[in-house]
C-alpha atoms as a PDB file:
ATOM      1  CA  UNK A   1      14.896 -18.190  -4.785  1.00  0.00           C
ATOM      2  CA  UNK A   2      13.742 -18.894  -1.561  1.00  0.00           C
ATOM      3  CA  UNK A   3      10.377 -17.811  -0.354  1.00  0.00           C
ATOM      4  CA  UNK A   4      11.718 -15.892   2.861  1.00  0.00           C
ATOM      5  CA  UNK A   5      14.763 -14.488   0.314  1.00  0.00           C
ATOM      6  CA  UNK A   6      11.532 -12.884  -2.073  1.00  0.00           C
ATOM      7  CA  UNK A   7       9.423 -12.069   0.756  1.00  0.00           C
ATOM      8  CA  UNK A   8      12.218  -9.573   2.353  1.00  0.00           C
ATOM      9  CA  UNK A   9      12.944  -8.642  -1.668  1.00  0.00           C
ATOM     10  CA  UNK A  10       9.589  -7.219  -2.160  1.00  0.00           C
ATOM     11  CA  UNK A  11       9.151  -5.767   1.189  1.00  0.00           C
ATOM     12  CA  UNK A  12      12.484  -3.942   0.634  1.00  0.00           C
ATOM     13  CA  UNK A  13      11.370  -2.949  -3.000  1.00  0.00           C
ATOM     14  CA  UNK A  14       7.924  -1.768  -1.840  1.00  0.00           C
ATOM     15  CA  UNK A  15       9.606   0.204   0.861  1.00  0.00           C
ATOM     16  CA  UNK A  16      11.694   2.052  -1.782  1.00  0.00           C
ATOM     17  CA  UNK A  17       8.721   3.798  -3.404  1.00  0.00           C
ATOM     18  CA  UNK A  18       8.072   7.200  -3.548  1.00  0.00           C
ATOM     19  CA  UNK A  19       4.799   9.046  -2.989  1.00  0.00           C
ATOM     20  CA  UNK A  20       4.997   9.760  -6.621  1.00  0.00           C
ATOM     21  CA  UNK A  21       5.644   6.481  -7.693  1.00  0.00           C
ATOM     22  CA  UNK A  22       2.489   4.801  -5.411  1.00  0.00           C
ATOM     23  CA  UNK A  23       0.337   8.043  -7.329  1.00  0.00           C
ATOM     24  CA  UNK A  24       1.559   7.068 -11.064  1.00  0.00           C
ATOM     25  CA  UNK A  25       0.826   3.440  -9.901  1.00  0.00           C
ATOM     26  CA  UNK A  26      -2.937   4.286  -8.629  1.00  0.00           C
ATOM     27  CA  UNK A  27      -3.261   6.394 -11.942  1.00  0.00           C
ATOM     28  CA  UNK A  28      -2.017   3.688 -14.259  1.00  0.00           C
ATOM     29  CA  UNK A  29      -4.197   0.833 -12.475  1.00  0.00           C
ATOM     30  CA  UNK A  30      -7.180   2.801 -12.132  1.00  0.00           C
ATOM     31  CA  UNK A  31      -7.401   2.309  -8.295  1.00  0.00           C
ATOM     32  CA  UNK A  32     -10.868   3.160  -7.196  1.00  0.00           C
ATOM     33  CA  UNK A  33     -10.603   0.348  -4.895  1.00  0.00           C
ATOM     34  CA  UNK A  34      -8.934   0.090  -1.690  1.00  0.00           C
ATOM     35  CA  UNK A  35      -8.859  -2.357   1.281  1.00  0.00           C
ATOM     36  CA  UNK A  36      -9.361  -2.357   5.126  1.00  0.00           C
ATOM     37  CA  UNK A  37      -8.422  -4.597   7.875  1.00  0.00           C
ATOM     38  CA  UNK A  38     -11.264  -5.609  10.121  1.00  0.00           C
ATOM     39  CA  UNK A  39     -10.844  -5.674  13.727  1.00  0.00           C
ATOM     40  CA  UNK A  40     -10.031 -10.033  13.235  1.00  0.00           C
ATOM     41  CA  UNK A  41      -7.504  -9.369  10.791  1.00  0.00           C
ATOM     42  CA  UNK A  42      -9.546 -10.211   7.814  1.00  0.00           C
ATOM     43  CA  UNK A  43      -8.743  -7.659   4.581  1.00  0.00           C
ATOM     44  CA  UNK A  44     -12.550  -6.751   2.655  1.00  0.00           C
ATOM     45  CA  UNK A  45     -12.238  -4.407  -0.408  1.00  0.00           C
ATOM     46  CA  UNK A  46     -13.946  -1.055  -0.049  1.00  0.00           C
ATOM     47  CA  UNK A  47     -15.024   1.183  -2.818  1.00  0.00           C
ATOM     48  CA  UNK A  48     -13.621   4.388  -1.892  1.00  0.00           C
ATOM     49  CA  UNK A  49     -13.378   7.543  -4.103  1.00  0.00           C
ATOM     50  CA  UNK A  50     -10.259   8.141  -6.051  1.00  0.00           C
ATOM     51  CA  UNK A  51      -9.758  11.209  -4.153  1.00  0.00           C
ATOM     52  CA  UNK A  52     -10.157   9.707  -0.477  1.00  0.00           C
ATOM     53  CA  UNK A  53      -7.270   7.060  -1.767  1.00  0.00           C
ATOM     54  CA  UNK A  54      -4.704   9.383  -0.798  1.00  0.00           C
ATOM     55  CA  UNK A  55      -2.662   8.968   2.131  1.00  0.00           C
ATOM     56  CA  UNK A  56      -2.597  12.584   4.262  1.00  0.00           C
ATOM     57  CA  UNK A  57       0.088  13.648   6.671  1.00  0.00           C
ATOM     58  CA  UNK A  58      -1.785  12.034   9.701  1.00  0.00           C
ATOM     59  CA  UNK A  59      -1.447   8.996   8.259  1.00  0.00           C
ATOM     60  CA  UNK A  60       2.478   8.967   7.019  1.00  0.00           C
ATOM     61  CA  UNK A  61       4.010   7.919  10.359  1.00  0.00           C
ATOM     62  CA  UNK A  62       1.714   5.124  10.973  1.00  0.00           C
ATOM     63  CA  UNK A  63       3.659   3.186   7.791  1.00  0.00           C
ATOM     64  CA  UNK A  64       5.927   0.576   9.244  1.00  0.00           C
ATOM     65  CA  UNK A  65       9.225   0.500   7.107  1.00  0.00           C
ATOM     66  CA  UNK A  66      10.790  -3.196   6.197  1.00  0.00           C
ATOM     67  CA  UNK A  67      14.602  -3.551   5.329  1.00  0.00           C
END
């Protein structure tokens, strides 16, 4: 499979998820982790509580959908 050909696969499988599916993943991983984007790009790992992890309503129409 070609790179680009798995790249626009996942994208288009991650898209697909549900808000219940992202919360059973979180659950079953354990996430009490999550991960910010500093103002260079760069990703760093924050400790957040499990409870903050959540996306609220503000912040559903800021996801960009692939497809």
């Amino acid at each position: 499979m070609r790179t680009a050909d798995f790249e626009h696969n996942l994208l288009k499988a991650l898209d697909g998820l549900t808000e219940n599916d992202i919360q059973k993943i979180r659950e079953e991983v354990g996430v009490d982790k999550d991960y910010e984007i500093d103002i260079e790009g760069h990703t760093h790992i924050v400790n957040r509580p499990k409870d903050v992890a959540v996306i609220d309503d503000a912040d559903k129409g800021e996801i960009p959908k692939y497809g």
